[in-house]
Protein backbone atom coordinates (compact mmCIF):
# COMPACT_ATOMS: atom_id res chain seq x y z
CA UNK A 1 0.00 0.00 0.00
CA UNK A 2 0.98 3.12 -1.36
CA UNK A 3 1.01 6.33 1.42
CA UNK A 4 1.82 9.43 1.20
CA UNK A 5 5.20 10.65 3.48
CA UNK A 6 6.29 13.97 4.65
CA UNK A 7 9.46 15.82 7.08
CA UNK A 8 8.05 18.87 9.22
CA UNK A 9 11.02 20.84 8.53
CA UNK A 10 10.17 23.05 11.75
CA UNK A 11 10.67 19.91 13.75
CA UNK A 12 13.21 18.55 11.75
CA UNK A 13 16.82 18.59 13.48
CA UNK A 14 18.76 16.90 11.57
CA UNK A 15 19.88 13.25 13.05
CA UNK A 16 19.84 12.12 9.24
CA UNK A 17 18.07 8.98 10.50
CA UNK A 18 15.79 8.73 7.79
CA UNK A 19 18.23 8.99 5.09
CA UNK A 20 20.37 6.27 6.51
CA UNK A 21 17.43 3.83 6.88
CA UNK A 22 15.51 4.34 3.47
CA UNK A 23 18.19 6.25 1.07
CA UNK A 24 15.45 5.80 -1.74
CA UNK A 25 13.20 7.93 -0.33
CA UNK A 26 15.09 10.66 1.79
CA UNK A 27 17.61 12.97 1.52
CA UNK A 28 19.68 15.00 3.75
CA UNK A 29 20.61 18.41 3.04
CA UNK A 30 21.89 21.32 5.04
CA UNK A 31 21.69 19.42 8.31
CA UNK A 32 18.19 17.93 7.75
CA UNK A 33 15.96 15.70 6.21
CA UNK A 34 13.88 15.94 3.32
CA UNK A 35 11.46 13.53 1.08
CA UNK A 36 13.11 12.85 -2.38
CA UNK A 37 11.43 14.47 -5.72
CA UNK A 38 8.71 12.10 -7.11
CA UNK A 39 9.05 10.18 -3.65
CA UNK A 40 5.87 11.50 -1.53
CA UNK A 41 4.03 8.57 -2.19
CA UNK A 42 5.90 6.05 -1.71
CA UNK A 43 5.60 2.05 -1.09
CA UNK A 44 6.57 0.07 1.76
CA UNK A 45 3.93 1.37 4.83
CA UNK A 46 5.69 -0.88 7.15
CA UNK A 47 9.58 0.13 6.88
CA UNK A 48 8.14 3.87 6.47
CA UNK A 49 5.82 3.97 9.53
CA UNK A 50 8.93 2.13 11.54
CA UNK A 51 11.27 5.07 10.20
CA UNK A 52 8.69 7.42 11.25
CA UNK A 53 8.36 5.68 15.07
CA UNK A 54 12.15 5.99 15.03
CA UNK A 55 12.80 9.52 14.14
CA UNK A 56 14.04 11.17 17.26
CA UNK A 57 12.55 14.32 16.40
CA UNK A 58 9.33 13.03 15.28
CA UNK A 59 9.35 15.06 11.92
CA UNK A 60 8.21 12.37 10.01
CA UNK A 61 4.27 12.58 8.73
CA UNK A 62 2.70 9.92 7.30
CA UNK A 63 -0.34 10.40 5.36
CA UNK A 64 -0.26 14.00 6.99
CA UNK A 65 0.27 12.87 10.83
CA UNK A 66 2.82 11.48 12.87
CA UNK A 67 2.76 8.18 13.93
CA UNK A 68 2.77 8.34 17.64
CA UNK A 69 -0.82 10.89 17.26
C-alpha cells in the first residue's frame, strides 16, 4: 500500500536517520531531512511507519500525521 510521506522541517533537526534507513526515499541536506522528488508517495507502509516511530525528532508525517498521534 501506497502512502503518502512527509518531514516537518520546523521539527526537523537533523539526526539524518531517515536517510540512513531508506536512502530511496530521503535525503539529507543542510543538516536535515527531506522527502526525495517524485518520492511523496511512496511504497513500503511498514519500513516507512517504523522510520517514522524511530525519528528522534518526530518530523516524520505519514499520510499527513505522525505516527505516535
Amino acid at each position: 500500500m501506497k502512502v503518502s510521506v512527509s518531514v516537518d522541517a520546523d521539527v526537523c533537526y537533523g539526526s539524518g536517520e531517515c536517510a540512513f534507513r531508506a536512502p530511496e526515499v530521503f535525503g539529507f541536506e543542510d543538516g536535515y531531512g527531506f522527502v526525495l522528488p517524485g518520492r511523496e508517495r511512496s511504497g513500503d507502509d511498514e519500513l516507512l511507519r517504523d522510520i517514522a516511530e524511530r525519528c528522534p525528532s518526530q518530523a516524520i508525517r505519514i499520510n499527513g500525521t505522525r505516527v505516535t498521534d
